[in-house]
N, C-alpha and C. Protein backbone atom coordinates (compact mmCIF):
# COMPACT_ATOMS: atom_id res chain seq x y z
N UNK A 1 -7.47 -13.16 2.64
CA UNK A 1 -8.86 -12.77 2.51
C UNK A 1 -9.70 -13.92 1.95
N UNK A 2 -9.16 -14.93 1.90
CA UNK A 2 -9.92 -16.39 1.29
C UNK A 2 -10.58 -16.91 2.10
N UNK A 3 -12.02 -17.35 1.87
CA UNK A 3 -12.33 -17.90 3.11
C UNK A 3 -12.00 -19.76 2.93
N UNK A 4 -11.34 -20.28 1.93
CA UNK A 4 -10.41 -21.39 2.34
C UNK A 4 -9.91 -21.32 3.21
N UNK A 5 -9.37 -22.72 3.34
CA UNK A 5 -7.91 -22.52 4.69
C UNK A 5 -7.55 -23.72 3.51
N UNK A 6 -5.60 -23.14 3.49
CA UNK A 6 -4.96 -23.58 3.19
C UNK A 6 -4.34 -22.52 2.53
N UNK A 7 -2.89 -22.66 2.44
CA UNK A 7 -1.95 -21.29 1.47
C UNK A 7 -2.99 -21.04 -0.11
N UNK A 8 -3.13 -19.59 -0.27
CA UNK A 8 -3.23 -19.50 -1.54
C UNK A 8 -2.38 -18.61 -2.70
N UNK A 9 -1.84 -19.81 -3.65
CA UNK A 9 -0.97 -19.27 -4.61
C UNK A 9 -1.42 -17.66 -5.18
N UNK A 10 -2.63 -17.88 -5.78
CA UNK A 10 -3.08 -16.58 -6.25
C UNK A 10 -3.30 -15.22 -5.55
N UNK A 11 -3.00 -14.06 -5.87
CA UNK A 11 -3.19 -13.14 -5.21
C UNK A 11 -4.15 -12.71 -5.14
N UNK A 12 -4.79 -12.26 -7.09
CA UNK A 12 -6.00 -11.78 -6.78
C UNK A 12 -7.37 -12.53 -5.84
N UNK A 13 -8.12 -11.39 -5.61
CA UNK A 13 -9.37 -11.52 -4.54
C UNK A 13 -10.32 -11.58 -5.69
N UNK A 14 -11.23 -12.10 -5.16
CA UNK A 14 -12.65 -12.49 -6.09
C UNK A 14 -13.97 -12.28 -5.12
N UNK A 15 -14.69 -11.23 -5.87
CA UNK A 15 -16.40 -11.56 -5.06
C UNK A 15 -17.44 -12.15 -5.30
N UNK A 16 -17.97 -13.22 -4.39
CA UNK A 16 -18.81 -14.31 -5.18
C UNK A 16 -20.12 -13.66 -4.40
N UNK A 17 -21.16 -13.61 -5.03
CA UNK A 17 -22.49 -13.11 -4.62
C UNK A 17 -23.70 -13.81 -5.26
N UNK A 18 -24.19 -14.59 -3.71
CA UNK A 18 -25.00 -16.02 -4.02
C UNK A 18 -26.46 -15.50 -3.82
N UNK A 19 -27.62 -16.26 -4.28
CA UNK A 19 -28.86 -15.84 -4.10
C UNK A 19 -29.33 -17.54 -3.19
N UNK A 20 -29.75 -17.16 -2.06
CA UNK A 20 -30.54 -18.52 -1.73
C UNK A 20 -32.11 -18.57 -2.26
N UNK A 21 -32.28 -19.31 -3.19
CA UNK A 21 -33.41 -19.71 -3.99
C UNK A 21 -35.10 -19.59 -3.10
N UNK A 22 -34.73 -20.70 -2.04
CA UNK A 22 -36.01 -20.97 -0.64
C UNK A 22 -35.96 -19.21 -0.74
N UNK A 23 -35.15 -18.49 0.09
CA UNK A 23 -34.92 -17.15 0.86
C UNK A 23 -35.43 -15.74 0.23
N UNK A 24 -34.44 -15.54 -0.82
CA UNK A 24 -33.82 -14.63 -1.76
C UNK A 24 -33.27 -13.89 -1.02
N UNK A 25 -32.30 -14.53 -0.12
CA UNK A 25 -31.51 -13.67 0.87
C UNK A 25 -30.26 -13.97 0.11
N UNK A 26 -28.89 -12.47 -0.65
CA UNK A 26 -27.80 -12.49 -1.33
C UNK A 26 -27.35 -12.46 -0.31
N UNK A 27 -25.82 -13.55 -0.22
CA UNK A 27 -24.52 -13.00 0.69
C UNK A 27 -23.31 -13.22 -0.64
N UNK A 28 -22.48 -12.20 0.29
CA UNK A 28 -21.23 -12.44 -0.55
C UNK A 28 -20.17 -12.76 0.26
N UNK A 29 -19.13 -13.34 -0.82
CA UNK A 29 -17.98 -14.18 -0.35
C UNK A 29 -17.24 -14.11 -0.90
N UNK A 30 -15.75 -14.23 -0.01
CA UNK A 30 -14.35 -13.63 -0.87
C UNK A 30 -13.02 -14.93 -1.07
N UNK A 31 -13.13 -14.98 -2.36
CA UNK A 31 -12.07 -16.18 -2.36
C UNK A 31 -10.80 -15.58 -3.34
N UNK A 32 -9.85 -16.14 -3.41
CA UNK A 32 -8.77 -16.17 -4.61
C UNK A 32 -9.36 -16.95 -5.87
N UNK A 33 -9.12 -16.66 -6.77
CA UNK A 33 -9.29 -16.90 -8.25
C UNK A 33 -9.79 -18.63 -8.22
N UNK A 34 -8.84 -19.62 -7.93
CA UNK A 34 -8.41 -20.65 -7.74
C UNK A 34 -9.63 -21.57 -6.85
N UNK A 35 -9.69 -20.99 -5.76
CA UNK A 35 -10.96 -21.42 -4.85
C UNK A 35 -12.15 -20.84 -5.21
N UNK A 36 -12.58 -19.66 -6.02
CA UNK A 36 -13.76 -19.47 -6.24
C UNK A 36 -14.09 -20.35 -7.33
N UNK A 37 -13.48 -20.82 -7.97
CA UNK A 37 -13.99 -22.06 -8.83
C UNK A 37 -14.50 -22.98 -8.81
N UNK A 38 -13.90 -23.76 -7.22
CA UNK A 38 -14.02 -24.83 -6.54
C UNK A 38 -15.56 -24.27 -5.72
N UNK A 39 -15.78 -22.75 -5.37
CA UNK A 39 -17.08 -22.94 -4.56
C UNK A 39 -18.00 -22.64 -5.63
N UNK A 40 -17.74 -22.39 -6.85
CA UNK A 40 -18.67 -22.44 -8.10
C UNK A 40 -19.13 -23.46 -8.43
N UNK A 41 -18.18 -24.41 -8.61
CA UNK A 41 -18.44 -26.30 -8.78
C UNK A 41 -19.86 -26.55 -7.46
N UNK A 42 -19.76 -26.09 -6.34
CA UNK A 42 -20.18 -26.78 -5.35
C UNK A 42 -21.78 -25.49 -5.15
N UNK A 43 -21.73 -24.52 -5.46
CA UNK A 43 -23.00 -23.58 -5.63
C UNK A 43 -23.88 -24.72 -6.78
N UNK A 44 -23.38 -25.23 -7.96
CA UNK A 44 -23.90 -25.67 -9.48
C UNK A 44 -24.41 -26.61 -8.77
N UNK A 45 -23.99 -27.08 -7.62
CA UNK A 45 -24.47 -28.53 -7.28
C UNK A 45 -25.66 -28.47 -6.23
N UNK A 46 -25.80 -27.48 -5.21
CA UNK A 46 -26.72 -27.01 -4.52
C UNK A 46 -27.79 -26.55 -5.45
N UNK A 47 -29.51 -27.47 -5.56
CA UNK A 47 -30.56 -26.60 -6.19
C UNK A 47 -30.54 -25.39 -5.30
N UNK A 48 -30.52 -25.11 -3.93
CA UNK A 48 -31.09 -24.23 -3.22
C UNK A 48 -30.34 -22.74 -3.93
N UNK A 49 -29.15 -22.85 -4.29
CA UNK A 49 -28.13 -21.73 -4.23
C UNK A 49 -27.95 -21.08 -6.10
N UNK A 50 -27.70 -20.13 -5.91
CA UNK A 50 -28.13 -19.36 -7.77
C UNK A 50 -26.76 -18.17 -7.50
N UNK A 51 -25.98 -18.58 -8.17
CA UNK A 51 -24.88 -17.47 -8.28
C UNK A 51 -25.43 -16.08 -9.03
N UNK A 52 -25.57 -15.38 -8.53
CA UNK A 52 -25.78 -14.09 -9.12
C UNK A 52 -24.33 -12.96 -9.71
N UNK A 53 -23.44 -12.95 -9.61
CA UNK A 53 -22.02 -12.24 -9.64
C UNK A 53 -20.90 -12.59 -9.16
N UNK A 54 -20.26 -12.58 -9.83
CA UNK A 54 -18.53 -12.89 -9.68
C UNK A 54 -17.58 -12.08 -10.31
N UNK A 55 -17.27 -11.25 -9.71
CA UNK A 55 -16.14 -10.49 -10.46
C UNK A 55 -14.33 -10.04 -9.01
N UNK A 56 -13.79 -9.94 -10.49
CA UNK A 56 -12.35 -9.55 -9.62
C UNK A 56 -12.27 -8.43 -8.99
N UNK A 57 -11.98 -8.43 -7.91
CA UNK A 57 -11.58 -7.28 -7.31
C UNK A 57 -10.26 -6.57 -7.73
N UNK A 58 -10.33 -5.27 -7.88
CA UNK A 58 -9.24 -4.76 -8.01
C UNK A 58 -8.67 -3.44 -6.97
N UNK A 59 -7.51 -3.75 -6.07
CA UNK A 59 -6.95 -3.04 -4.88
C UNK A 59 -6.35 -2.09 -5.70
């Protein structure tokens, strides 16, 4: 359910829910623990993009 590519160690799922700044159009996005970090690093770095929520999913 990661939208990486590459194996991911972690199991749990994570929901990342972005605000585009220009827009104020939210999408959300599903990574493992591990990679939502890495698209957190890279949201902080976009002015356009404003993380609004991140939390774990639980199945």
């Amino acid at each position: 359910m990661c939208d990486r590519s590459g194996t991911c160690l972690d199991t749990d799922t994570c929901q990342l829910v972005l605000r585009n700044e220009r827009t104020g159009i939210e999408t959300t996005e599903y990574y493992c623990k591990a990679h939502l970090v890495l698209r957190i690093w890279e949201v902080d770095a976009d002015d356009d993009l404003e993380v609004v929520d991140a939390t774990k999913l639980w199945h």
